[in-house]
C-alpha atoms as a PDB file:
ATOM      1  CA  UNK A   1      85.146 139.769 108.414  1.00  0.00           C
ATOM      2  CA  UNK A   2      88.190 138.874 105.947  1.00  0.00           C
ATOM      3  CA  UNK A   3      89.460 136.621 109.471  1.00  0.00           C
ATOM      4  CA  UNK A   4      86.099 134.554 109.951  1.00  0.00           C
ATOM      5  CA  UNK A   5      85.896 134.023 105.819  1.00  0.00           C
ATOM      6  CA  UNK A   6      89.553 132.528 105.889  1.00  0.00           C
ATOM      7  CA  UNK A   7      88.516 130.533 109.320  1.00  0.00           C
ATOM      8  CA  UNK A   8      85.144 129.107 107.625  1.00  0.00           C
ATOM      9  CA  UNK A   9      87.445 128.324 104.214  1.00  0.00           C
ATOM     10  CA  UNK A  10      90.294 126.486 106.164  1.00  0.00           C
ATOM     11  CA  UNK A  11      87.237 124.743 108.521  1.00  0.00           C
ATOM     12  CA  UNK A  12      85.539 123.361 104.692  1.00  0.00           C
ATOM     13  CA  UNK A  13      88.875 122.530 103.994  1.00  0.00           C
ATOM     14  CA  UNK A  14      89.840 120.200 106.750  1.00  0.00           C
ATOM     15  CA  UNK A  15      86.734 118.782 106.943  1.00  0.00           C
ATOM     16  CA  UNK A  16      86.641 117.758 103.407  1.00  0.00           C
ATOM     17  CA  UNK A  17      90.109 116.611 103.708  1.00  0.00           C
ATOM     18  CA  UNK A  18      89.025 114.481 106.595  1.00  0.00           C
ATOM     19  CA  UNK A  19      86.213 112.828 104.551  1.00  0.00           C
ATOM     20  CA  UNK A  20      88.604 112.153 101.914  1.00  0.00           C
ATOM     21  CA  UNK A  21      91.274 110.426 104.071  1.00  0.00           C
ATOM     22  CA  UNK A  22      88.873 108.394 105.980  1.00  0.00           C
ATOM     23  CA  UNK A  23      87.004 107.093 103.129  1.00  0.00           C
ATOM     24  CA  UNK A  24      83.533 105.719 104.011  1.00  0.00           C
ATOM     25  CA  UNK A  25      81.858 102.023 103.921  1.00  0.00           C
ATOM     26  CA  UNK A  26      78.640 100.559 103.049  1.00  0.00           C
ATOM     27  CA  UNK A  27      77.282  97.217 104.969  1.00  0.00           C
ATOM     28  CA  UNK A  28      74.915  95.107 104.231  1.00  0.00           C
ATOM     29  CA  UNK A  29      73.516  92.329 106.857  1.00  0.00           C
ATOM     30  CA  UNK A  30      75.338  91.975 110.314  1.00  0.00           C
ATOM     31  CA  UNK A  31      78.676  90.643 110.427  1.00  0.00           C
ATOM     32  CA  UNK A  32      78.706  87.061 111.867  1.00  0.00           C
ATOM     33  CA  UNK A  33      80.511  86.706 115.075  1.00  0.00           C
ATOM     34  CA  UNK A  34      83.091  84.280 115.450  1.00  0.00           C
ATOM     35  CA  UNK A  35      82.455  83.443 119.063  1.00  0.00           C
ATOM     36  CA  UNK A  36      78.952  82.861 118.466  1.00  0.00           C
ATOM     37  CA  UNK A  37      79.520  80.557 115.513  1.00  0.00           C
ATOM     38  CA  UNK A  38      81.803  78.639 116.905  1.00  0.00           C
ATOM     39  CA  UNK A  39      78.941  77.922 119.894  1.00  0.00           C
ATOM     40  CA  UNK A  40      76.596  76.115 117.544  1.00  0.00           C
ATOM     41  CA  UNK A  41      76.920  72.290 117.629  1.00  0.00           C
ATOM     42  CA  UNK A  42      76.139  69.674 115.321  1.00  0.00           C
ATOM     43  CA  UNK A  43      73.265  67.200 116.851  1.00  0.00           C
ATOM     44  CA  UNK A  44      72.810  69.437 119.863  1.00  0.00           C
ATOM     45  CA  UNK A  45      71.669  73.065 118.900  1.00  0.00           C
ATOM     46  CA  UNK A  46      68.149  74.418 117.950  1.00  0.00           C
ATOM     47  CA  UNK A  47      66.746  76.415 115.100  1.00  0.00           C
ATOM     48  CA  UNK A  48      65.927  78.659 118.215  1.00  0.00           C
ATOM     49  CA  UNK A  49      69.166  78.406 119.316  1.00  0.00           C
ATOM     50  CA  UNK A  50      71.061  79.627 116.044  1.00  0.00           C
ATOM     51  CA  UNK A  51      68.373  82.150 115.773  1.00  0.00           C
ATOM     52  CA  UNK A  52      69.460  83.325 119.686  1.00  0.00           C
ATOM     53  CA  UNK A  53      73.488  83.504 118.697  1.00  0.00           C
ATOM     54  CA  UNK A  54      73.100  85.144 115.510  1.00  0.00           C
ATOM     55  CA  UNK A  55      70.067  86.618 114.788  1.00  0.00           C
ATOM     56  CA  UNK A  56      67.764  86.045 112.182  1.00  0.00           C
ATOM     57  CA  UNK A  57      68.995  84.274 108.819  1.00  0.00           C
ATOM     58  CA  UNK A  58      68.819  86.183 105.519  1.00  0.00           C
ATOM     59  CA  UNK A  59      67.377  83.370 104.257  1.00  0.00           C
ATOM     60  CA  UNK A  60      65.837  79.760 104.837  1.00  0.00           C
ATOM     61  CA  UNK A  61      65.553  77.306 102.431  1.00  0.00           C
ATOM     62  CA  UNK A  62      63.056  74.260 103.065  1.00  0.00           C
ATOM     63  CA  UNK A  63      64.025  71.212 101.492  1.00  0.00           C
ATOM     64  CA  UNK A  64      61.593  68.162 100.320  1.00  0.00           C
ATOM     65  CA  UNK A  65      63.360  65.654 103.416  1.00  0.00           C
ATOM     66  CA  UNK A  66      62.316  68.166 105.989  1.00  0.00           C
ATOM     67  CA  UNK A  67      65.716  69.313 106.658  1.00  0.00           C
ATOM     68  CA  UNK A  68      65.778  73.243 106.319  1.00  0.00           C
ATOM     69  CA  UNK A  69      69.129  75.575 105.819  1.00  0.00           C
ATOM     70  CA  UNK A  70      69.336  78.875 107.448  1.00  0.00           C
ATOM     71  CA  UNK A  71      71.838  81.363 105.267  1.00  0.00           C
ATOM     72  CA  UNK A  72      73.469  84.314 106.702  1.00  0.00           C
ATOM     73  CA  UNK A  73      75.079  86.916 104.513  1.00  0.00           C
ATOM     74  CA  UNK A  74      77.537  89.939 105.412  1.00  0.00           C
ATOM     75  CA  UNK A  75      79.102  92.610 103.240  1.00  0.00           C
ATOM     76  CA  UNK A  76      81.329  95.369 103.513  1.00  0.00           C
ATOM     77  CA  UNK A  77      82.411  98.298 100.743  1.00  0.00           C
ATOM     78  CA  UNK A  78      85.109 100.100 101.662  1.00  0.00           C
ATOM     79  CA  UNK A  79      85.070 102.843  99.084  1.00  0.00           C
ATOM     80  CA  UNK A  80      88.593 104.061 100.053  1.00  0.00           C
ATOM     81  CA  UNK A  81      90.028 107.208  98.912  1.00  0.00           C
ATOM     82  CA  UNK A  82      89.321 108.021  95.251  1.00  0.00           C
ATOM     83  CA  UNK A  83      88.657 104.411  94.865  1.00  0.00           C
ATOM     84  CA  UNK A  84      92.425 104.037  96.466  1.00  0.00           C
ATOM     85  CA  UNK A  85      92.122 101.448  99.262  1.00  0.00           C
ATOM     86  CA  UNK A  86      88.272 100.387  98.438  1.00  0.00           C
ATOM     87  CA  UNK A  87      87.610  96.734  98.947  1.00  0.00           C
ATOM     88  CA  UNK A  88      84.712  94.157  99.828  1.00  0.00           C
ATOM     89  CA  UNK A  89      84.692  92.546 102.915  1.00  0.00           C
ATOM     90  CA  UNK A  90      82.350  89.666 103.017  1.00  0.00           C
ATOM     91  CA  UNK A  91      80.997  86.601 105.548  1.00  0.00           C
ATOM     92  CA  UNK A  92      78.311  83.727 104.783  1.00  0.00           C
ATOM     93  CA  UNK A  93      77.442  81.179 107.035  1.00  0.00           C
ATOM     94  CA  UNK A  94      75.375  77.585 105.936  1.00  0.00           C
ATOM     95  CA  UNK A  95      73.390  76.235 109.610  1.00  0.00           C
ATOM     96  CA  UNK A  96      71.204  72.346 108.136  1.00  0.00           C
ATOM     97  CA  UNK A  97      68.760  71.538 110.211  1.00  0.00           C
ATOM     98  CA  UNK A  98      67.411  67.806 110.278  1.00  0.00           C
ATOM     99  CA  UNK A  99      63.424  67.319 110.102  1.00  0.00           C
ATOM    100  CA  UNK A 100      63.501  68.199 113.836  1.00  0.00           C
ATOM    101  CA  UNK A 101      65.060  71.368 113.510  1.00  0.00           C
ATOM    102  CA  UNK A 102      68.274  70.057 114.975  1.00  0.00           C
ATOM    103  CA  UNK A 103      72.002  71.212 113.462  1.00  0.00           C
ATOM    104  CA  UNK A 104      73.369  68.882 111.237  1.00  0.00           C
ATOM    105  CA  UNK A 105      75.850  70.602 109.228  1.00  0.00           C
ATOM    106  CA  UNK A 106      77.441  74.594 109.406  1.00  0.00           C
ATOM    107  CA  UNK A 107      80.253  76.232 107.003  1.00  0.00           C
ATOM    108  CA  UNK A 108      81.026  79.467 107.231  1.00  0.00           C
ATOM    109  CA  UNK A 109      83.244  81.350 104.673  1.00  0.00           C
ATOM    110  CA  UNK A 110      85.205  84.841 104.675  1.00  0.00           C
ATOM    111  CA  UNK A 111      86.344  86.821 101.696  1.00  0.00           C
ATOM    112  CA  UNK A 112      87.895  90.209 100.819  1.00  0.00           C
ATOM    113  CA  UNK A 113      89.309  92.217  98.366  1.00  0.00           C
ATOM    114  CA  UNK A 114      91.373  94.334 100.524  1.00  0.00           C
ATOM    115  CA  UNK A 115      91.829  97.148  97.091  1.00  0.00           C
ATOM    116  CA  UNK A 116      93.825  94.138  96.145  1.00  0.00           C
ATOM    117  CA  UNK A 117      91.606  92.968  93.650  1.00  0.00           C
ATOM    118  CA  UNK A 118      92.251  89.648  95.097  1.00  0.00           C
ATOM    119  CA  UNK A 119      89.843  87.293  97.154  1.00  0.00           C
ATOM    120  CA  UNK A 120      91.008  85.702  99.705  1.00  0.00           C
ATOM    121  CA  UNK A 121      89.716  83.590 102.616  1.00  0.00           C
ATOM    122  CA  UNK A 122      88.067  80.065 103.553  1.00  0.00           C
ATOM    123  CA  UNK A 123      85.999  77.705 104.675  1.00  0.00           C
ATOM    124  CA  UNK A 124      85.265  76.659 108.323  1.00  0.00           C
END
Protein backbone atom coordinates (compact mmCIF):
# COMPACT_ATOMS: atom_id res chain seq x y z
CA UNK A 1 0.00 0.00 0.00
CA UNK A 2 2.87 2.53 1.23
CA UNK A 3 4.55 1.39 -2.64
CA UNK A 4 1.36 2.30 -4.83
CA UNK A 5 0.84 5.75 -2.56
CA UNK A 6 4.56 6.78 -3.37
CA UNK A 7 3.93 5.48 -7.21
CA UNK A 8 0.51 7.60 -7.50
CA UNK A 9 2.55 10.75 -5.64
CA UNK A 10 5.65 10.57 -8.02
CA UNK A 11 2.90 9.85 -11.17
CA UNK A 12 0.97 13.60 -9.87
CA UNK A 13 4.27 14.76 -9.72
CA UNK A 14 5.59 14.24 -13.18
CA UNK A 15 2.59 14.94 -14.67
CA UNK A 16 2.26 18.28 -13.14
CA UNK A 17 5.80 18.90 -13.86
CA UNK A 18 5.08 18.09 -17.45
CA UNK A 19 2.20 20.64 -17.63
CA UNK A 20 4.39 23.14 -16.19
CA UNK A 21 7.32 22.72 -18.64
CA UNK A 22 5.20 22.55 -21.64
CA UNK A 23 3.17 25.50 -20.94
CA UNK A 24 -0.13 25.64 -22.89
CA UNK A 25 -1.61 28.09 -25.77
CA UNK A 26 -4.80 29.62 -26.61
CA UNK A 27 -5.81 30.33 -30.51
CA UNK A 28 -8.11 32.21 -31.84
CA UNK A 29 -9.13 32.02 -35.77
CA UNK A 30 -7.01 29.70 -38.12
CA UNK A 31 -3.60 30.58 -38.87
CA UNK A 32 -3.26 31.85 -42.50
CA UNK A 33 -1.17 29.72 -44.69
CA UNK A 34 1.56 31.10 -46.51
CA UNK A 35 1.27 28.91 -49.56
CA UNK A 36 -2.23 29.64 -49.94
CA UNK A 37 -1.79 33.40 -49.69
CA UNK A 38 0.70 33.67 -51.82
CA UNK A 39 -1.85 31.81 -54.59
CA UNK A 40 -4.29 34.70 -54.64
CA UNK A 41 -3.75 37.16 -57.54
CA UNK A 42 -4.58 40.60 -58.08
CA UNK A 43 -7.18 40.99 -61.21
CA UNK A 44 -7.50 37.24 -61.54
CA UNK A 45 -8.91 35.55 -58.29
CA UNK A 46 -12.56 35.28 -56.99
CA UNK A 47 -14.31 36.07 -53.77
CA UNK A 48 -14.98 32.23 -54.19
CA UNK A 49 -11.65 31.65 -54.79
CA UNK A 50 -10.11 33.37 -51.55
CA UNK A 51 -12.94 31.84 -49.74
CA UNK A 52 -11.60 28.15 -51.30
CA UNK A 53 -7.68 28.89 -50.14
CA UNK A 54 -8.43 30.21 -46.86
CA UNK A 55 -11.58 29.70 -45.57
CA UNK A 56 -14.06 31.97 -44.53
CA UNK A 57 -13.03 35.70 -43.55
CA UNK A 58 -13.58 36.93 -39.98
CA UNK A 59 -14.97 39.69 -41.41
CA UNK A 60 -16.26 41.58 -44.65
CA UNK A 61 -16.62 45.00 -44.95
CA UNK A 62 -18.88 46.45 -47.90
CA UNK A 63 -17.88 49.66 -49.07
CA UNK A 64 -20.24 52.48 -50.83
CA UNK A 65 -18.08 51.85 -54.57
CA UNK A 66 -19.04 48.23 -54.46
CA UNK A 67 -15.66 47.07 -53.70
CA UNK A 68 -15.84 44.74 -50.52
CA UNK A 69 -12.68 43.68 -48.12
CA UNK A 70 -12.51 40.29 -46.68
CA UNK A 71 -10.34 40.37 -43.14
CA UNK A 72 -8.76 37.40 -41.70
CA UNK A 73 -7.48 37.38 -38.17
CA UNK A 74 -5.12 34.79 -36.24
CA UNK A 75 -3.90 34.71 -32.67
CA UNK A 76 -1.81 32.76 -30.56
CA UNK A 77 -1.12 32.95 -26.44
CA UNK A 78 1.54 31.15 -25.43
CA UNK A 79 1.14 31.29 -21.69
CA UNK A 80 4.66 29.86 -21.06
CA UNK A 81 5.82 28.69 -17.81
CA UNK A 82 4.76 30.89 -14.88
CA UNK A 83 4.26 33.54 -17.41
CA UNK A 84 8.17 32.68 -18.37
CA UNK A 85 8.24 32.27 -22.17
CA UNK A 86 4.40 33.48 -22.80
CA UNK A 87 3.98 35.48 -25.95
CA UNK A 88 1.31 36.42 -28.74
CA UNK A 89 1.64 35.16 -31.96
CA UNK A 90 -0.52 36.91 -34.42
CA UNK A 91 -1.49 36.98 -38.51
CA UNK A 92 -4.07 39.36 -40.43
CA UNK A 93 -4.61 39.32 -43.90
CA UNK A 94 -6.56 42.45 -46.08
CA UNK A 95 -8.15 40.51 -49.68
CA UNK A 96 -10.24 44.12 -51.86
CA UNK A 97 -12.45 43.02 -54.05
CA UNK A 98 -13.59 45.38 -57.03
CA UNK A 99 -17.54 45.72 -57.67
CA UNK A 100 -17.20 42.33 -59.43
CA UNK A 101 -15.85 40.54 -56.69
CA UNK A 102 -12.45 40.39 -58.32
CA UNK A 103 -8.94 40.87 -56.11
CA UNK A 104 -7.64 44.12 -56.28
CA UNK A 105 -5.43 44.57 -53.43
CA UNK A 106 -4.05 41.86 -50.39
CA UNK A 107 -1.54 42.67 -47.32
CA UNK A 108 -0.93 40.40 -44.97
CA UNK A 109 0.96 41.15 -41.67
CA UNK A 110 2.72 38.91 -38.86
CA UNK A 111 3.49 39.88 -35.31
CA UNK A 112 4.78 38.36 -32.05
CA UNK A 113 5.87 38.93 -28.80
CA UNK A 114 7.99 35.97 -28.42
CA UNK A 115 8.00 36.72 -24.02
CA UNK A 116 10.07 39.47 -25.47
CA UNK A 117 7.72 42.05 -24.94
CA UNK A 118 8.66 43.16 -28.32
CA UNK A 119 6.57 43.09 -31.66
CA UNK A 120 8.03 42.25 -34.41
CA UNK A 121 7.10 41.41 -38.02
CA UNK A 122 5.73 42.97 -41.44
CA UNK A 123 3.90 43.62 -44.15
CA UNK A 124 3.53 41.54 -47.38
Amino acid sequence: MKMLRKYILLTLFLAFAGALITGCATTLGHEIDQSSYQQIKKGVSTKADVIDLLGSPNDEIENEDGSSTFVYTFTKYSHGIYGLGAGVDTQSARIRFNSKGIVIAKSKQNGDTGGTGVSGGGVK
